[in-house]
C-alpha atoms as a PDB file:
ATOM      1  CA  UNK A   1      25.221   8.998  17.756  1.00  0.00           C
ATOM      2  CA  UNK A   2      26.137   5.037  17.893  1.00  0.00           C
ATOM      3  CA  UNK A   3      28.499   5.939  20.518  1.00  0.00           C
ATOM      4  CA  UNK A   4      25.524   7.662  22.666  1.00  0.00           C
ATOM      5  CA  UNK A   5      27.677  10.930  23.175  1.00  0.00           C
ATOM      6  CA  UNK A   6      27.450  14.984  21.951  1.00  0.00           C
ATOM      7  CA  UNK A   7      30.145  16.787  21.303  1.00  0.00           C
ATOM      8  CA  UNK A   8      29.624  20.349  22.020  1.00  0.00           C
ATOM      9  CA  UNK A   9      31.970  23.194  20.681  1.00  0.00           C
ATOM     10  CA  UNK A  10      32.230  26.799  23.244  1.00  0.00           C
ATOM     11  CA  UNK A  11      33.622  28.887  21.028  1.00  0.00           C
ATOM     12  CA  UNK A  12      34.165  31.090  23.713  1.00  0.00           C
ATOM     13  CA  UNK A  13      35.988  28.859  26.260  1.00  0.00           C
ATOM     14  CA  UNK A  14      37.869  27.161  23.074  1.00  0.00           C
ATOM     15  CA  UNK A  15      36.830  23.786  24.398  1.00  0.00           C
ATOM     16  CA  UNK A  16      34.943  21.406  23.466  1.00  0.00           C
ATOM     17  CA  UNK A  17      32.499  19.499  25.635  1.00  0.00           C
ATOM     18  CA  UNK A  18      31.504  15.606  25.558  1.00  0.00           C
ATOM     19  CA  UNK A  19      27.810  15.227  26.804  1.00  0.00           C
ATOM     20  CA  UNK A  20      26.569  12.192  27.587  1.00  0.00           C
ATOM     21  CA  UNK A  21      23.138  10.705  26.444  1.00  0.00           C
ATOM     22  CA  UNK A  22      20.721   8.460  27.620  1.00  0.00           C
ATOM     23  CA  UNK A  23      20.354   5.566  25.110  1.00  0.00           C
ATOM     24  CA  UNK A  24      17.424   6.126  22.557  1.00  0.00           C
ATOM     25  CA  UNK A  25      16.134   4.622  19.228  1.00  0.00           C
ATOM     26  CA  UNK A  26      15.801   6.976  16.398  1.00  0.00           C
ATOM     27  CA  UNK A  27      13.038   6.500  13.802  1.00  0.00           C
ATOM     28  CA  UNK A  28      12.987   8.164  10.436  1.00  0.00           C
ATOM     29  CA  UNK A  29      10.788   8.581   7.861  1.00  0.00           C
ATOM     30  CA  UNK A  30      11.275   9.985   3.781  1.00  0.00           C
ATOM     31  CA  UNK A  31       9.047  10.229   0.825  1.00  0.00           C
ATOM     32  CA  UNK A  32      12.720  11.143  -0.886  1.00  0.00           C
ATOM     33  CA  UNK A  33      15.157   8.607  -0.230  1.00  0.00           C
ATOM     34  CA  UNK A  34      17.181   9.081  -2.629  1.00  0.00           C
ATOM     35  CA  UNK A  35      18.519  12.371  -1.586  1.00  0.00           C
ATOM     36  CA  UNK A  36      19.377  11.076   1.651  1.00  0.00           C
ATOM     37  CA  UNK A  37      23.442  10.447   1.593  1.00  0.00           C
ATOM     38  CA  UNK A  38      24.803   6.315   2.488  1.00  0.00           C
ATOM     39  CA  UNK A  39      26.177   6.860   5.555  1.00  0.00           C
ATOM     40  CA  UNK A  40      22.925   8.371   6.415  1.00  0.00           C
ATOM     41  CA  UNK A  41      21.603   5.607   5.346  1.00  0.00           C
ATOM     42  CA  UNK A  42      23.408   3.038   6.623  1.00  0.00           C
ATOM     43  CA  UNK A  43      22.790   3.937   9.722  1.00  0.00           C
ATOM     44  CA  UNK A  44      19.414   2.445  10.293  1.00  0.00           C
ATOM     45  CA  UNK A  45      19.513  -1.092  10.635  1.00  0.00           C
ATOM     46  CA  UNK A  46      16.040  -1.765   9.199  1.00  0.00           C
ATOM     47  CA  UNK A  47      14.417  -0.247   5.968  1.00  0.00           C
ATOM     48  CA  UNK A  48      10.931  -0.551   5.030  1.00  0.00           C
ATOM     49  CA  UNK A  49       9.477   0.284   1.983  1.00  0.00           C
ATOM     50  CA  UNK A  50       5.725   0.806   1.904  1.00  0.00           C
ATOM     51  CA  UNK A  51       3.557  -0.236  -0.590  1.00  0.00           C
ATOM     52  CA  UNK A  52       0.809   1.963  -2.177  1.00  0.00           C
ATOM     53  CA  UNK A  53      -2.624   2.195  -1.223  1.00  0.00           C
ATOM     54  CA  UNK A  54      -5.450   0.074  -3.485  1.00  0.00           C
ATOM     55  CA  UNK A  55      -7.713   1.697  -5.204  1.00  0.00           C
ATOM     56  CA  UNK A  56     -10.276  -0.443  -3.623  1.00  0.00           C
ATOM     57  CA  UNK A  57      -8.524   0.597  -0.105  1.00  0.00           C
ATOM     58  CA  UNK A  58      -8.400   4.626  -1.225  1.00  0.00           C
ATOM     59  CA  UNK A  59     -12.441   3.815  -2.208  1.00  0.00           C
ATOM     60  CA  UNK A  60     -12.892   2.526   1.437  1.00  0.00           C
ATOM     61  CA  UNK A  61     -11.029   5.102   3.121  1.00  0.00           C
ATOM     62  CA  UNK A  62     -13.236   8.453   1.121  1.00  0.00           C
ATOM     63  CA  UNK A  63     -16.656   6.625   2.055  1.00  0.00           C
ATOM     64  CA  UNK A  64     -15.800   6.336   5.602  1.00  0.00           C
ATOM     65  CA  UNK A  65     -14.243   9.732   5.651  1.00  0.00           C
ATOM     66  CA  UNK A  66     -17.194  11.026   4.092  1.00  0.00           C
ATOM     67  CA  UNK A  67     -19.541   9.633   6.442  1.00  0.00           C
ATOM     68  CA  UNK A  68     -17.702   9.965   9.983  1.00  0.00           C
ATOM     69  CA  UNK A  69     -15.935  13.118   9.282  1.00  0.00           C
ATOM     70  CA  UNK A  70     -17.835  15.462   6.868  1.00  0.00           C
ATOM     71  CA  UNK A  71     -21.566  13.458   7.678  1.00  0.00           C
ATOM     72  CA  UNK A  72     -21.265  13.253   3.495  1.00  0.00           C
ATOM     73  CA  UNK A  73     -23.159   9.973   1.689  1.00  0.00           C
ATOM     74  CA  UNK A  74     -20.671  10.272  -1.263  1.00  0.00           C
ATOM     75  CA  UNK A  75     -21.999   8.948  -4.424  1.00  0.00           C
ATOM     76  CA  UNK A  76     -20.383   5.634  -6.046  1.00  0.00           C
ATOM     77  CA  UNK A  77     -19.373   7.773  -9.167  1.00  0.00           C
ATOM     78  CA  UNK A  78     -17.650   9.999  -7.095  1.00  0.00           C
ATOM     79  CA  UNK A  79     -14.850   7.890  -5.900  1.00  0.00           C
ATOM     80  CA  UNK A  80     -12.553   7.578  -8.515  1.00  0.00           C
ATOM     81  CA  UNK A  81     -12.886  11.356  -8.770  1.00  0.00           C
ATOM     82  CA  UNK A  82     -11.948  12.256  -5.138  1.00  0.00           C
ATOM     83  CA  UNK A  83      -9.209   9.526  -5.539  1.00  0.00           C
ATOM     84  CA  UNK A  84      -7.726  11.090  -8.492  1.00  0.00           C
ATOM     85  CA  UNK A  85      -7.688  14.523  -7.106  1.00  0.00           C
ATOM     86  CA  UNK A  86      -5.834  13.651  -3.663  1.00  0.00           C
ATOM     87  CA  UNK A  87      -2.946  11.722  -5.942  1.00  0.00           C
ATOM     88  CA  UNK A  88      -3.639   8.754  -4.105  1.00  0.00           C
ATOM     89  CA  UNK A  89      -2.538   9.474  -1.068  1.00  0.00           C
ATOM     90  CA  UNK A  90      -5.154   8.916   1.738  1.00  0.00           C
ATOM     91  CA  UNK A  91      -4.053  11.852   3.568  1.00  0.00           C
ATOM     92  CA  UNK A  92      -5.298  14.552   0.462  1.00  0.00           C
ATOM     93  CA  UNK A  93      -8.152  11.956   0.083  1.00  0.00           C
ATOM     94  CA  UNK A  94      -9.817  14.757   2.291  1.00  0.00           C
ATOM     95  CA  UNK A  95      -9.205  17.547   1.156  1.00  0.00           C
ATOM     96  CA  UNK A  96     -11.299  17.172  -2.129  1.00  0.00           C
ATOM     97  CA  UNK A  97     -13.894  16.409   0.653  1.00  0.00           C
ATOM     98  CA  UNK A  98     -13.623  19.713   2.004  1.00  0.00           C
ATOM     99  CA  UNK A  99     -14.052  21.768  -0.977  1.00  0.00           C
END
């Protein structure tokens, strides 16, 4: 990859081929990276580590979920269960919602 080329294998022809590619940046993303090997690793030149969401934040995000997606006025007390049932992730923050 650093070098920009492909190195395809015909079996058939018992050749291989070099193909050329166009320059590109490649972006990954884990929830697991530590089953992800070094030179794997090493590879990408800058690694960011994101911080969890706030409760106060997760609060924020159901209420405004709630109202813009589901037309729901959630009640105060039910916040901290919604957040608890999603793990704290905003993206299962709506599923409880949907139930």
């Amino acid at each position: 990859m650093e070098d920009f080329e492909f190195t395809l294998e015909d079996k058939n022809l018992s050749r291989t081929r070099v193909v050329k590619m166009p320059k590109f940046t490649l972006i990954g993303a884990t929830t697991h990276s530590g089953n992800l090997t070094g030179p794997l690793l090493s590879r990408f030149q800058y690694k960011a580590q994101l911080l969890p969401y706030s409760v106060q934040e997760l609060t924020e995000m159901v209420k405004t979920a709630g109202k813009r997606i589901y037309k729901l006025s959630i009640p105060e007390s039910a916040f901290a269960l919604v957040i608890g049932l999603s793990s704290s992730r905003p993206i299962s923050d709506q599923v409880p919602l949907e139930i």
